[in-house]
PDB file of N, CA and C in Angstrom:
ATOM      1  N   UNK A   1     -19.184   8.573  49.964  1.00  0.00           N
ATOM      2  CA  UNK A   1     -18.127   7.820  49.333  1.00  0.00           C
ATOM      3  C   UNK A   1     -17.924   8.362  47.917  1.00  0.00           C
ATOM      4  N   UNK A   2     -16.974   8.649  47.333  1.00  0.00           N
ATOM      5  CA  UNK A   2     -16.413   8.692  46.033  1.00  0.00           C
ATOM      6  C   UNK A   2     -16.620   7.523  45.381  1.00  0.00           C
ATOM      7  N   UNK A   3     -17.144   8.727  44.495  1.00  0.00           N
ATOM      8  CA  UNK A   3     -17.166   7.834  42.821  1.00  0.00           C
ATOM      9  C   UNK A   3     -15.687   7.218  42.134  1.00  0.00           C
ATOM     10  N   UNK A   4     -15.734   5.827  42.101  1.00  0.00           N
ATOM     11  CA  UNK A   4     -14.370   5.657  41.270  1.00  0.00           C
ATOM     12  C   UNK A   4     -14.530   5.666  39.778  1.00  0.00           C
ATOM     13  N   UNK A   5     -13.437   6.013  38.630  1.00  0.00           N
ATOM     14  CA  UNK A   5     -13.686   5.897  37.120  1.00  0.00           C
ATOM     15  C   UNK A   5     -15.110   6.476  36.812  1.00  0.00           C
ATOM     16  N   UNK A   6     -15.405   7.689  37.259  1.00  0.00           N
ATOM     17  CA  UNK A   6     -16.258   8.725  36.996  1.00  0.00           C
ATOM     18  C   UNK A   6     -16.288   9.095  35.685  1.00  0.00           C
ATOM     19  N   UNK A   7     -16.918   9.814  34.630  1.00  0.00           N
ATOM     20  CA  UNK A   7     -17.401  10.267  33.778  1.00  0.00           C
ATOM     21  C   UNK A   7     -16.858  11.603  33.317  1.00  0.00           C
ATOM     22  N   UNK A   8     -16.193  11.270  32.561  1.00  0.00           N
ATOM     23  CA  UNK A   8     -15.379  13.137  32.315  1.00  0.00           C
ATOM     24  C   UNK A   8     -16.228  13.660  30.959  1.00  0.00           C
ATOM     25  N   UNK A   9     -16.545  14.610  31.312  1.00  0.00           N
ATOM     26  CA  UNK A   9     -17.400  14.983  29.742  1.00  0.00           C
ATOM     27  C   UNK A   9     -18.726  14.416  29.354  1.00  0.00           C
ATOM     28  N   UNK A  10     -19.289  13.577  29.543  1.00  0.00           N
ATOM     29  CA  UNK A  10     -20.271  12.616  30.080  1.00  0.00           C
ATOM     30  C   UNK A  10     -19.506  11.308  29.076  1.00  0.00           C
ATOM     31  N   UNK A  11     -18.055  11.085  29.291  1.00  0.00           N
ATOM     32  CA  UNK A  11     -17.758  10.064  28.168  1.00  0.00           C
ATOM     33  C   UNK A  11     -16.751   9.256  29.325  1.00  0.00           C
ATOM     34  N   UNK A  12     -16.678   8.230  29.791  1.00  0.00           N
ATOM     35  CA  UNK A  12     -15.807   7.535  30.534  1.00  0.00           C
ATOM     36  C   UNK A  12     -14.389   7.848  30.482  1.00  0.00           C
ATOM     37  N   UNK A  13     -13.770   7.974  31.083  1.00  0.00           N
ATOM     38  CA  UNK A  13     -11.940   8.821  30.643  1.00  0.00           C
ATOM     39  C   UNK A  13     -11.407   7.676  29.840  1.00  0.00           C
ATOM     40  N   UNK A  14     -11.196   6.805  30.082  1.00  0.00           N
ATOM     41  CA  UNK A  14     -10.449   5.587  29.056  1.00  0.00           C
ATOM     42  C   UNK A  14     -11.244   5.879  27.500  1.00  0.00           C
ATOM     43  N   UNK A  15     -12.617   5.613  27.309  1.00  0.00           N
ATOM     44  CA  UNK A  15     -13.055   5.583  26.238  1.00  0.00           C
ATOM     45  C   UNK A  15     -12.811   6.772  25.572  1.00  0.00           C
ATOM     46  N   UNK A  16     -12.878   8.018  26.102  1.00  0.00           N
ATOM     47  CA  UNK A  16     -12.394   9.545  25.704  1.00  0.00           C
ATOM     48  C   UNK A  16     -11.328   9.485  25.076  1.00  0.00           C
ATOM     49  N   UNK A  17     -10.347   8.363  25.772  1.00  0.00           N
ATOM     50  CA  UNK A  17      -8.742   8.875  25.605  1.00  0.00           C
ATOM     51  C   UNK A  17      -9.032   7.699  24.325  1.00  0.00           C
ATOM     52  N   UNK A  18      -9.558   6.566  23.832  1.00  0.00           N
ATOM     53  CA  UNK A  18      -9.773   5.569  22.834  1.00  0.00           C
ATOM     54  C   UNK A  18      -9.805   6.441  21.640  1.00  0.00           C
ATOM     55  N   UNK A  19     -11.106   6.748  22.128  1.00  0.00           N
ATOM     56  CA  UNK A  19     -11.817   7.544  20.679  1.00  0.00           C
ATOM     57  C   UNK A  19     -10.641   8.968  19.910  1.00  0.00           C
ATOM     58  N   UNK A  20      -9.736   9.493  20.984  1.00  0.00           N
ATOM     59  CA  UNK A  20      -8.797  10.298  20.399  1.00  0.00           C
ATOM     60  C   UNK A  20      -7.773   9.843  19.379  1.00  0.00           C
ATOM     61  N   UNK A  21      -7.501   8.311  20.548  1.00  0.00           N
ATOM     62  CA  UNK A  21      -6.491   7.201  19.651  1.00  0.00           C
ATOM     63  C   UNK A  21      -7.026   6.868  18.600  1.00  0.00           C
ATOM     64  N   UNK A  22      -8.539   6.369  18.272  1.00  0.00           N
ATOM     65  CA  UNK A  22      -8.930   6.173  17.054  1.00  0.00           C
ATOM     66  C   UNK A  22      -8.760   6.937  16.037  1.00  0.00           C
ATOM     67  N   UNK A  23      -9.188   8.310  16.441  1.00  0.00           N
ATOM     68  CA  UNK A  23      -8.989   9.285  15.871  1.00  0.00           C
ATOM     69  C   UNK A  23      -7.545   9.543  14.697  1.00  0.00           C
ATOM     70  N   UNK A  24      -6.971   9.613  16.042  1.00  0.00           N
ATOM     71  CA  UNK A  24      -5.358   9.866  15.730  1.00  0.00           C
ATOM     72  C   UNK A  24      -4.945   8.544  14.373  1.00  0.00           C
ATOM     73  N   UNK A  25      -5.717   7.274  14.968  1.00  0.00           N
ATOM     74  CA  UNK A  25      -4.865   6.159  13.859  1.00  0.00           C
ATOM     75  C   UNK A  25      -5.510   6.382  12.423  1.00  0.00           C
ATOM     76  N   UNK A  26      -6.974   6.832  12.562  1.00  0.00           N
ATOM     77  CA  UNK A  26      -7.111   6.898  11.037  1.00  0.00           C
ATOM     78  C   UNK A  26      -6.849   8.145  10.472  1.00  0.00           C
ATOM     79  N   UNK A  27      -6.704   9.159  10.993  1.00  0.00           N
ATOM     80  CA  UNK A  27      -5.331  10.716  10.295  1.00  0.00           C
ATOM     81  C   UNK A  27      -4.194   9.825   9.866  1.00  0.00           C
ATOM     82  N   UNK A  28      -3.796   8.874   9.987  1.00  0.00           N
ATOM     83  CA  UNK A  28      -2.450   7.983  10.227  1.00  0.00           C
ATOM     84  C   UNK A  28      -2.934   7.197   9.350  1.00  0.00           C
ATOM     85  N   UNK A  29      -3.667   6.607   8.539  1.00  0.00           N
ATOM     86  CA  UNK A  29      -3.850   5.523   7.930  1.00  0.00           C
ATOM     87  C   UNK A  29      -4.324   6.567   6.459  1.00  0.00           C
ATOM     88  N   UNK A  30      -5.147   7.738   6.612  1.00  0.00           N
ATOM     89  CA  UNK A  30      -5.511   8.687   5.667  1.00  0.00           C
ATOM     90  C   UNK A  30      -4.254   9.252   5.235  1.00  0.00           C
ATOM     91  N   UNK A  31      -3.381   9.697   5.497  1.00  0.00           N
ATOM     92  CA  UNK A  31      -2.083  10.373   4.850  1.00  0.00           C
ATOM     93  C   UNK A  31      -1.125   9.313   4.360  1.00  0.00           C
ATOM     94  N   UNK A  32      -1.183   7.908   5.405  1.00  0.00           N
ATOM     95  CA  UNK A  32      -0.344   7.486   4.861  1.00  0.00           C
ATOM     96  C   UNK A  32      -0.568   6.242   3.073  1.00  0.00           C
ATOM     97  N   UNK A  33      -2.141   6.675   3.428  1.00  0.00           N
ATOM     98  CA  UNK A  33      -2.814   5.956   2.003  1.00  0.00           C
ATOM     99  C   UNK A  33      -2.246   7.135   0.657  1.00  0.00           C
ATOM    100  N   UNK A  34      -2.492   8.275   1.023  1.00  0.00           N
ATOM    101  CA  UNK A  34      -1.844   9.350  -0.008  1.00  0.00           C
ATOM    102  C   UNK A  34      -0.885   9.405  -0.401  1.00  0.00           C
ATOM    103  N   UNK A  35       0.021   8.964   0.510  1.00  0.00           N
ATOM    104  CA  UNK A  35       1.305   8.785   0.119  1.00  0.00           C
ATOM    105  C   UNK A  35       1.480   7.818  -0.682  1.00  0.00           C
ATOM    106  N   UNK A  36       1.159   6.439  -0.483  1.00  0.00           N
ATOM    107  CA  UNK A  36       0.989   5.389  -1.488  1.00  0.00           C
ATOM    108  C   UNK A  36       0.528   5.428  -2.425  1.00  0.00           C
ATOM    109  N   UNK A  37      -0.457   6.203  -2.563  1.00  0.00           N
ATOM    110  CA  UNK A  37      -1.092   6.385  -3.826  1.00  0.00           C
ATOM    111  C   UNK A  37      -0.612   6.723  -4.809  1.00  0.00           C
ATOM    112  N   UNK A  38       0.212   7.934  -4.232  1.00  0.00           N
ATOM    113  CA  UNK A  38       1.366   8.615  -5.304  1.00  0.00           C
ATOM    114  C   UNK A  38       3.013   8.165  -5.994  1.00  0.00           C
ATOM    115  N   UNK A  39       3.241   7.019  -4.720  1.00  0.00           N
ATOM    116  CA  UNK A  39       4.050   6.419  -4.825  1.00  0.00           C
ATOM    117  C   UNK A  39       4.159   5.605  -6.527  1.00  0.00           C
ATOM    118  N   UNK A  40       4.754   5.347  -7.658  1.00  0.00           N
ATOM    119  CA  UNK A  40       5.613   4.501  -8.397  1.00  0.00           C
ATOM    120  C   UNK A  40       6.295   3.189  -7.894  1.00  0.00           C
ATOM    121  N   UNK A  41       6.012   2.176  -8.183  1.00  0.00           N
ATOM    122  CA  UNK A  41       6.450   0.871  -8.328  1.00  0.00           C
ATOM    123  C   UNK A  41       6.859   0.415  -9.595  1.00  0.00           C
ATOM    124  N   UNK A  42       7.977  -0.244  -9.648  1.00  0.00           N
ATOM    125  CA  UNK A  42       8.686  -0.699 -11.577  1.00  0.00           C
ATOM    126  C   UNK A  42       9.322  -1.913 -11.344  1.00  0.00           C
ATOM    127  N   UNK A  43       8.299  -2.969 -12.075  1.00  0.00           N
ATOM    128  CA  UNK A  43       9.381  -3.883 -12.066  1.00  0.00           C
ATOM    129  C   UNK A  43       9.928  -4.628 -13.428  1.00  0.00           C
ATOM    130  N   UNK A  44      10.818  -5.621 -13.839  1.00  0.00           N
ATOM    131  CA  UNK A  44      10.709  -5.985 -14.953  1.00  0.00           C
ATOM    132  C   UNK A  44      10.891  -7.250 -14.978  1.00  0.00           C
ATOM    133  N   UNK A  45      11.001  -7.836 -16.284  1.00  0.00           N
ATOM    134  CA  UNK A  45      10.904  -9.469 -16.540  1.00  0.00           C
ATOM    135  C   UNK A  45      12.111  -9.720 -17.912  1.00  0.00           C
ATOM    136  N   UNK A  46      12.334 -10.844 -17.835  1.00  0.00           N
ATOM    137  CA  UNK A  46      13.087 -10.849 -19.156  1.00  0.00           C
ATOM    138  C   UNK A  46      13.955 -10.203 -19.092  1.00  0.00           C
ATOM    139  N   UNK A  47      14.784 -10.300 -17.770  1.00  0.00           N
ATOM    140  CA  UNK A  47      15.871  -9.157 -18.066  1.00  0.00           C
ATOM    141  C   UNK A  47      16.469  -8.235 -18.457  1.00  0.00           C
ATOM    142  N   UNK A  48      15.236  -7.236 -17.770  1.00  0.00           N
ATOM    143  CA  UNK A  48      14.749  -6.060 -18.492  1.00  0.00           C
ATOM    144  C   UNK A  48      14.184  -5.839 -19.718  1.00  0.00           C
ATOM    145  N   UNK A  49      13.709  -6.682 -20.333  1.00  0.00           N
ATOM    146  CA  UNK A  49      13.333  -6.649 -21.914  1.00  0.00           C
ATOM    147  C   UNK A  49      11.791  -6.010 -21.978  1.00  0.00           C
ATOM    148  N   UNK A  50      11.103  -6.261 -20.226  1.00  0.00           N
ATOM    149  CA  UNK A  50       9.497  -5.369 -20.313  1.00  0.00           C
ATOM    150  C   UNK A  50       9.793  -5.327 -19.156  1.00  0.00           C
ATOM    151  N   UNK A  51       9.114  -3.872 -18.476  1.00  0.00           N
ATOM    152  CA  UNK A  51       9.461  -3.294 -18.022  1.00  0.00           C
ATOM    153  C   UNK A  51       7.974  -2.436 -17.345  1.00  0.00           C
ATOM    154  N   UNK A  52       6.915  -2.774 -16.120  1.00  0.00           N
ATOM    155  CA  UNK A  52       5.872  -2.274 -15.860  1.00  0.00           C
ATOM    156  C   UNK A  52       5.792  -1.419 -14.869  1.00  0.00           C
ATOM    157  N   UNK A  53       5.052   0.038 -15.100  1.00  0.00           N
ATOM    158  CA  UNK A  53       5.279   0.642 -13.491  1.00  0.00           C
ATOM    159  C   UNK A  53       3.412   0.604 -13.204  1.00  0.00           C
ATOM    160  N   UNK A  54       3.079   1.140 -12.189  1.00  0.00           N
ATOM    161  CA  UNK A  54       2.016   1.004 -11.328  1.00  0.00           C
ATOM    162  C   UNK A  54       2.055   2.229 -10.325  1.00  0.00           C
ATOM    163  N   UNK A  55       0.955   2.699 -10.108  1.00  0.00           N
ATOM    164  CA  UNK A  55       0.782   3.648  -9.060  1.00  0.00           C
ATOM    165  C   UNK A  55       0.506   2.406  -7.469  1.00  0.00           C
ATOM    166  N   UNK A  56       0.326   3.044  -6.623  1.00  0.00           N
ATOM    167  CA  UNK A  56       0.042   2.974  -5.000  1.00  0.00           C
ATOM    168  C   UNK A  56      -1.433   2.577  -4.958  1.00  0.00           C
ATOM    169  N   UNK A  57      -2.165   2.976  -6.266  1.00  0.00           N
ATOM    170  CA  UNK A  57      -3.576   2.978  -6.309  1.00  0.00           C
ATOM    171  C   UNK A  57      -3.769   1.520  -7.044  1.00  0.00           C
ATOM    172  N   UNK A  58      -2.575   0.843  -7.644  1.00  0.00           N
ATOM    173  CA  UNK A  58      -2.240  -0.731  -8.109  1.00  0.00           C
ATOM    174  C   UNK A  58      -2.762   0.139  -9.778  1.00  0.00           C
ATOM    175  N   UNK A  59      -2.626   1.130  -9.878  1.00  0.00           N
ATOM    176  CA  UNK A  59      -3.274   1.318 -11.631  1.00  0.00           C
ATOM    177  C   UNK A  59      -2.067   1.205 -12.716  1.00  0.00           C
ATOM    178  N   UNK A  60      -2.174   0.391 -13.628  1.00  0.00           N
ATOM    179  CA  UNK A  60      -0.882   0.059 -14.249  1.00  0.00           C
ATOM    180  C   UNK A  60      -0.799   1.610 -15.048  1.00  0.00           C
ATOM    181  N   UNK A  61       0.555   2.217 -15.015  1.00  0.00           N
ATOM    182  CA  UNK A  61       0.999   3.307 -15.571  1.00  0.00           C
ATOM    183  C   UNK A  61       1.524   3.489 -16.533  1.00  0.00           C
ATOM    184  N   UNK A  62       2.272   2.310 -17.311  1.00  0.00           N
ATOM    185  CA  UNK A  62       3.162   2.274 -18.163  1.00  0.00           C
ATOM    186  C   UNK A  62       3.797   0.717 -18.771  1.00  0.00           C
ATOM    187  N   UNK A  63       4.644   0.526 -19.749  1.00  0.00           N
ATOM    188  CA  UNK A  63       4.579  -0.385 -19.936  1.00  0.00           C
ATOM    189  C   UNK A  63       5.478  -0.563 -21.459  1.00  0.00           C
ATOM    190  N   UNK A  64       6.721  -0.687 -20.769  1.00  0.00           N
ATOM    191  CA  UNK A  64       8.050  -0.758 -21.931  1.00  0.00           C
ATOM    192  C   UNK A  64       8.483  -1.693 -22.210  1.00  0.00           C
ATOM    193  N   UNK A  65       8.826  -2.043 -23.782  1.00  0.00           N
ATOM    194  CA  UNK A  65       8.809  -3.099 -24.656  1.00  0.00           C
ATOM    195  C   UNK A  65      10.442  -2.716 -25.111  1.00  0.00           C
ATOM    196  N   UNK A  66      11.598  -3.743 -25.031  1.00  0.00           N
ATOM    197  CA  UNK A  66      12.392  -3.677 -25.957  1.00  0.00           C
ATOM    198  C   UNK A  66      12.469  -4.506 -27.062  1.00  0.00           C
ATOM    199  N   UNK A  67      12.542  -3.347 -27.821  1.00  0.00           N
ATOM    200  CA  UNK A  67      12.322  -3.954 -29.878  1.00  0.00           C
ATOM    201  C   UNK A  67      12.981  -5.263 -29.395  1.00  0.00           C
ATOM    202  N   UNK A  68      13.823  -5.344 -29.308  1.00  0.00           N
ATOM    203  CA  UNK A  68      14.378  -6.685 -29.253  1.00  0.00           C
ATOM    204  C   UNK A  68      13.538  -7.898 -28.919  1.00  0.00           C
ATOM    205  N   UNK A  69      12.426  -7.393 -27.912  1.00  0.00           N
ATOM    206  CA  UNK A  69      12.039  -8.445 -27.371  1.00  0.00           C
ATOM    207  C   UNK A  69      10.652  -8.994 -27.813  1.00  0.00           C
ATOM    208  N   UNK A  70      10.590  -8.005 -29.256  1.00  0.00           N
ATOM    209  CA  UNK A  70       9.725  -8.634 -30.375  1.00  0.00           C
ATOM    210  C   UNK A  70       9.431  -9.458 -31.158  1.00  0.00           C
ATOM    211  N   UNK A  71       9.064 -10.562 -30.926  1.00  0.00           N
ATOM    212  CA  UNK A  71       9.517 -12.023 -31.689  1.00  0.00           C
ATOM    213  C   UNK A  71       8.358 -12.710 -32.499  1.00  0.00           C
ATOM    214  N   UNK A  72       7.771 -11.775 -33.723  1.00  0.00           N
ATOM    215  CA  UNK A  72       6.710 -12.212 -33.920  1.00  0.00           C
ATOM    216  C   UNK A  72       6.320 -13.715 -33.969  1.00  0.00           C
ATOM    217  N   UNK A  73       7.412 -14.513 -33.917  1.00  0.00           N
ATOM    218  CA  UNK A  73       7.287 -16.213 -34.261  1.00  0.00           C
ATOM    219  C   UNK A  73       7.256 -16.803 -32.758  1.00  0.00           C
ATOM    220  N   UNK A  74       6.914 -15.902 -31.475  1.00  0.00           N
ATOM    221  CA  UNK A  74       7.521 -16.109 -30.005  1.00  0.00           C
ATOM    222  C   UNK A  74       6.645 -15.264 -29.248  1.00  0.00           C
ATOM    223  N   UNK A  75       5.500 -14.406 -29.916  1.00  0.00           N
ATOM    224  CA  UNK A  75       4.317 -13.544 -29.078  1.00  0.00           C
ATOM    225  C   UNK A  75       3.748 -14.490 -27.160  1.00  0.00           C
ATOM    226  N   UNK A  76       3.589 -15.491 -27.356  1.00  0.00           N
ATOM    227  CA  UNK A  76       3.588 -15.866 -25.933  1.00  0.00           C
ATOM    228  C   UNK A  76       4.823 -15.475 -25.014  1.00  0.00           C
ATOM    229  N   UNK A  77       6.058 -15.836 -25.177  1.00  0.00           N
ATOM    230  CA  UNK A  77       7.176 -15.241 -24.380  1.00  0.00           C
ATOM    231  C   UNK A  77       6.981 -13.880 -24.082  1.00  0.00           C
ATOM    232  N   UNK A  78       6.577 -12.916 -24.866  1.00  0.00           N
ATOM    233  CA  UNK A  78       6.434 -11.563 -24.933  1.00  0.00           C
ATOM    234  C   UNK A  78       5.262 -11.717 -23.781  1.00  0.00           C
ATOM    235  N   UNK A  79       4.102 -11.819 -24.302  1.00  0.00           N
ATOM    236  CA  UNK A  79       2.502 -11.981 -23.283  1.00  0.00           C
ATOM    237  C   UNK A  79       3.150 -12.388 -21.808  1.00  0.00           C
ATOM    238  N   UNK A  80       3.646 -13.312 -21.741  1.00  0.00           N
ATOM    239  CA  UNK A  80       4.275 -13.481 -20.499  1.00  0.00           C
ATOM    240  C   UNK A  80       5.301 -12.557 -19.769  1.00  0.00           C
ATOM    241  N   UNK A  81       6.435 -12.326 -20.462  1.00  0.00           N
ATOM    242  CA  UNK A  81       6.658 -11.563 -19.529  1.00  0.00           C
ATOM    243  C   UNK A  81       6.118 -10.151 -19.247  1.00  0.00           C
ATOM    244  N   UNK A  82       5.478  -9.384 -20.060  1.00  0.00           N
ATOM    245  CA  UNK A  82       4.554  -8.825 -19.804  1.00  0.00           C
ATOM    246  C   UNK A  82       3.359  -8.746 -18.208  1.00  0.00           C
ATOM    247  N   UNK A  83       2.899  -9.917 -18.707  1.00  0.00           N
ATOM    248  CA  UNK A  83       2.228 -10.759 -17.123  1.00  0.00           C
ATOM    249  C   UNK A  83       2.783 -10.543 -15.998  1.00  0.00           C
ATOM    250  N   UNK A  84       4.388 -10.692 -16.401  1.00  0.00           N
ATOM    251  CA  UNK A  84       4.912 -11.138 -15.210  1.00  0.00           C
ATOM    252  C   UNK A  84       5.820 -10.283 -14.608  1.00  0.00           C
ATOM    253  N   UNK A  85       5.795  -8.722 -15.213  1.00  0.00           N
ATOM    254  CA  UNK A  85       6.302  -7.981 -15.044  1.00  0.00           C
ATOM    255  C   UNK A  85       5.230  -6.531 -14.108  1.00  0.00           C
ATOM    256  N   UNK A  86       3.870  -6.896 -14.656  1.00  0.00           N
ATOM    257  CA  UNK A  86       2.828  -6.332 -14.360  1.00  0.00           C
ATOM    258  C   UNK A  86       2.716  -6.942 -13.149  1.00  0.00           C
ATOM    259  N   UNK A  87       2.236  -8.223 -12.471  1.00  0.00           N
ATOM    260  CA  UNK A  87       2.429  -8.772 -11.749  1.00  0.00           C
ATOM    261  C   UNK A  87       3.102  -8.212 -10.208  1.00  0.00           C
ATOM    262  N   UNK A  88       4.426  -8.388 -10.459  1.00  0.00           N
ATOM    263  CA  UNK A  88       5.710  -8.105  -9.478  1.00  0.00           C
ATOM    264  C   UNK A  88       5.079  -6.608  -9.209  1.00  0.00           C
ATOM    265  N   UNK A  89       5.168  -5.507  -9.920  1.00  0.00           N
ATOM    266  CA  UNK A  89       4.802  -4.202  -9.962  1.00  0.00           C
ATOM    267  C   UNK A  89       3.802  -4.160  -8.984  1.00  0.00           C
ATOM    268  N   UNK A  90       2.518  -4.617  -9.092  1.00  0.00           N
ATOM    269  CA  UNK A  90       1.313  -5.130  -8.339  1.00  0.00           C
ATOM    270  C   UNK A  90       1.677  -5.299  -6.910  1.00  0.00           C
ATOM    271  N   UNK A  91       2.145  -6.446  -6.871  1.00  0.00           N
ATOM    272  CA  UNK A  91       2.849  -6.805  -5.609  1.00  0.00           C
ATOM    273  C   UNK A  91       3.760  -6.042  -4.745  1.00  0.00           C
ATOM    274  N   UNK A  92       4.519  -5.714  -5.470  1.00  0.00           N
ATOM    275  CA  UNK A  92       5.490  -4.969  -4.575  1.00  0.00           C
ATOM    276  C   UNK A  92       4.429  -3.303  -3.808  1.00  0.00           C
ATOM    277  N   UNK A  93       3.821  -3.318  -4.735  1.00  0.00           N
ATOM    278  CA  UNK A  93       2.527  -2.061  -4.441  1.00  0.00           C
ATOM    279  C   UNK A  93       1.872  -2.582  -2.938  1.00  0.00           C
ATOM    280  N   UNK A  94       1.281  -3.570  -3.151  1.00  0.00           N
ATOM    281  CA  UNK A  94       0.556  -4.112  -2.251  1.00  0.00           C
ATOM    282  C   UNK A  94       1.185  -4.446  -0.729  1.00  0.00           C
ATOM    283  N   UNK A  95       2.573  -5.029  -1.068  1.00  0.00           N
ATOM    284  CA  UNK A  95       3.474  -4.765   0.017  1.00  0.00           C
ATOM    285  C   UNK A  95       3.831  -3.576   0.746  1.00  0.00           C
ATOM    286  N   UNK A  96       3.770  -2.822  -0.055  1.00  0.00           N
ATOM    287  CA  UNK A  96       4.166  -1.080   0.425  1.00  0.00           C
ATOM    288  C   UNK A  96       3.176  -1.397   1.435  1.00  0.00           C
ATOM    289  N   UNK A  97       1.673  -1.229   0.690  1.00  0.00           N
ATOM    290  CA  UNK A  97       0.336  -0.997   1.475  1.00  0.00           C
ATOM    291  C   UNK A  97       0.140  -1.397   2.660  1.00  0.00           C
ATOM    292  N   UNK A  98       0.774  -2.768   2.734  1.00  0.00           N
ATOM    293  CA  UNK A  98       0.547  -3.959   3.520  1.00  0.00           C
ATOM    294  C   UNK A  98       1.167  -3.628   4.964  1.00  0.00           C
ATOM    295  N   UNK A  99       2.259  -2.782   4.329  1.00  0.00           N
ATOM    296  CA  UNK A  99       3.935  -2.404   5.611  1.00  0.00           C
ATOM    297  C   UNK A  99       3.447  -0.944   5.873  1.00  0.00           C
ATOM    298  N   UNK A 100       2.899  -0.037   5.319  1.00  0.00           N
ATOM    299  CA  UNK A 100       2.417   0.881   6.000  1.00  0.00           C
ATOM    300  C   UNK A 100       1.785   1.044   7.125  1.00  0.00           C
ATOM    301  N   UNK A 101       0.135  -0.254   6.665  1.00  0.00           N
ATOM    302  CA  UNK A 101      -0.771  -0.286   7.283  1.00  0.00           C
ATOM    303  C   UNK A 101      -0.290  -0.818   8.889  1.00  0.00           C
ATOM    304  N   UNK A 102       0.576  -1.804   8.445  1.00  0.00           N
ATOM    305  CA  UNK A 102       1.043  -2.753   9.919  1.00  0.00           C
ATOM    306  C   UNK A 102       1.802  -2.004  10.748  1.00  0.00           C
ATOM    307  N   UNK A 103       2.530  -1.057  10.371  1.00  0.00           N
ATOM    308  CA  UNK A 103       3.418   0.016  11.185  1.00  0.00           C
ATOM    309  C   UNK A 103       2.010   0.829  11.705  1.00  0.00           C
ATOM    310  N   UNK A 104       1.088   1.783  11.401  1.00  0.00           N
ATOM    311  CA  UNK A 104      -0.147   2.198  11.444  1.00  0.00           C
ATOM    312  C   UNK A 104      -0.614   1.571  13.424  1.00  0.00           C
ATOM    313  N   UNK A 105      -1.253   0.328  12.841  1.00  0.00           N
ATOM    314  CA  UNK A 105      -1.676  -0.448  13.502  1.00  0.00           C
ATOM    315  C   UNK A 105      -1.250  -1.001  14.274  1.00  0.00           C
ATOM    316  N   UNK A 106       0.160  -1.605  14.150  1.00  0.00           N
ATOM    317  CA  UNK A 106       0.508  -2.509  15.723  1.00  0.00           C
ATOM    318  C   UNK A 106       1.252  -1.377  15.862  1.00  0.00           C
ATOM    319  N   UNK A 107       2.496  -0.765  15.938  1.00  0.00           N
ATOM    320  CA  UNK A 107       3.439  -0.090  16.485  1.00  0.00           C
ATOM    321  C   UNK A 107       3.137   1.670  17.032  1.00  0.00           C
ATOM    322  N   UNK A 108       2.825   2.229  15.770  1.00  0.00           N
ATOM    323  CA  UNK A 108       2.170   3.577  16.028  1.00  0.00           C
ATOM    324  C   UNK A 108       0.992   3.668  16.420  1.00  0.00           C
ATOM    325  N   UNK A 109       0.155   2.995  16.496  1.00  0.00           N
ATOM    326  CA  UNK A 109      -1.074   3.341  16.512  1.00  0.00           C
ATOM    327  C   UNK A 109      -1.800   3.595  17.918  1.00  0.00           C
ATOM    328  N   UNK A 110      -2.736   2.386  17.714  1.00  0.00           N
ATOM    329  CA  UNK A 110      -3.580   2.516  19.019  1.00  0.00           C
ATOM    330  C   UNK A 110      -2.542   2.039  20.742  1.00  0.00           C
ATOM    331  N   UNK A 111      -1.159   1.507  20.107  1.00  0.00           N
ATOM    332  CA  UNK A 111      -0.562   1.357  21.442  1.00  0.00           C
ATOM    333  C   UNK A 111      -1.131   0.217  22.275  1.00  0.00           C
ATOM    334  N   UNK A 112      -1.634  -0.366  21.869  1.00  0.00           N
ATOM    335  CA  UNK A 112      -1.984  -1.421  22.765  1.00  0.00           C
ATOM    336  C   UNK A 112      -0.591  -2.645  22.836  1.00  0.00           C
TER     337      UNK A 112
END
């Protein structure tokens, strides 16, 4: 009698064909982290008055002040939007990350 779901390689054929898919998703999760990394995010606050960018890696990069929006009698408004400009930047980073990974994983990936 024949063997059914025999042993190809001494590795079960499904698990063979897994471990390629694994394979394949983290080449897929490794390039597409590089890409993010390098990626720029900018957001601002105060209607445009500050102005924060951020790498893919979430590392704040930069960080523009309009004179205008110098108020030595008003330094909390400033601190804030600051915050809150750094913030958004952050986020929107993390979203990238977030929408990469999920394309990665459910759609491209392992196919399940």
């Amino acid at each position: 009698m024949a063997k059914r779901g025999g042993y190809q390689g001494g590795m079960p054929g499904n698990m063979s064909n897994l471990m390629k898919q694994a394979q394949k998703m983290q080449k897929q999760m490794e390039e597409s982290q590089k890409e993010l990394d390098a990626r720029e995010f900018e957001a601002a606050a105060g209607g445009g008055a500050v102005k924060a960018k951020v790498n893919g890696k979430r590392e704040l990069l930069s960080v523009e002040i309009d004179p205008e929006a110098v108020d030595p009698d008003d330094v909390e408004m400033l601190q804030d939007m600051i915050v809150a400009a750094v913030n958004e930047a952050m986020k929107q980073a993390a979203e990238a990350n977030q929408a990469a990974m999920s394309r990665i994983a459910g759609f491209g990936g392992m196919g399940f």
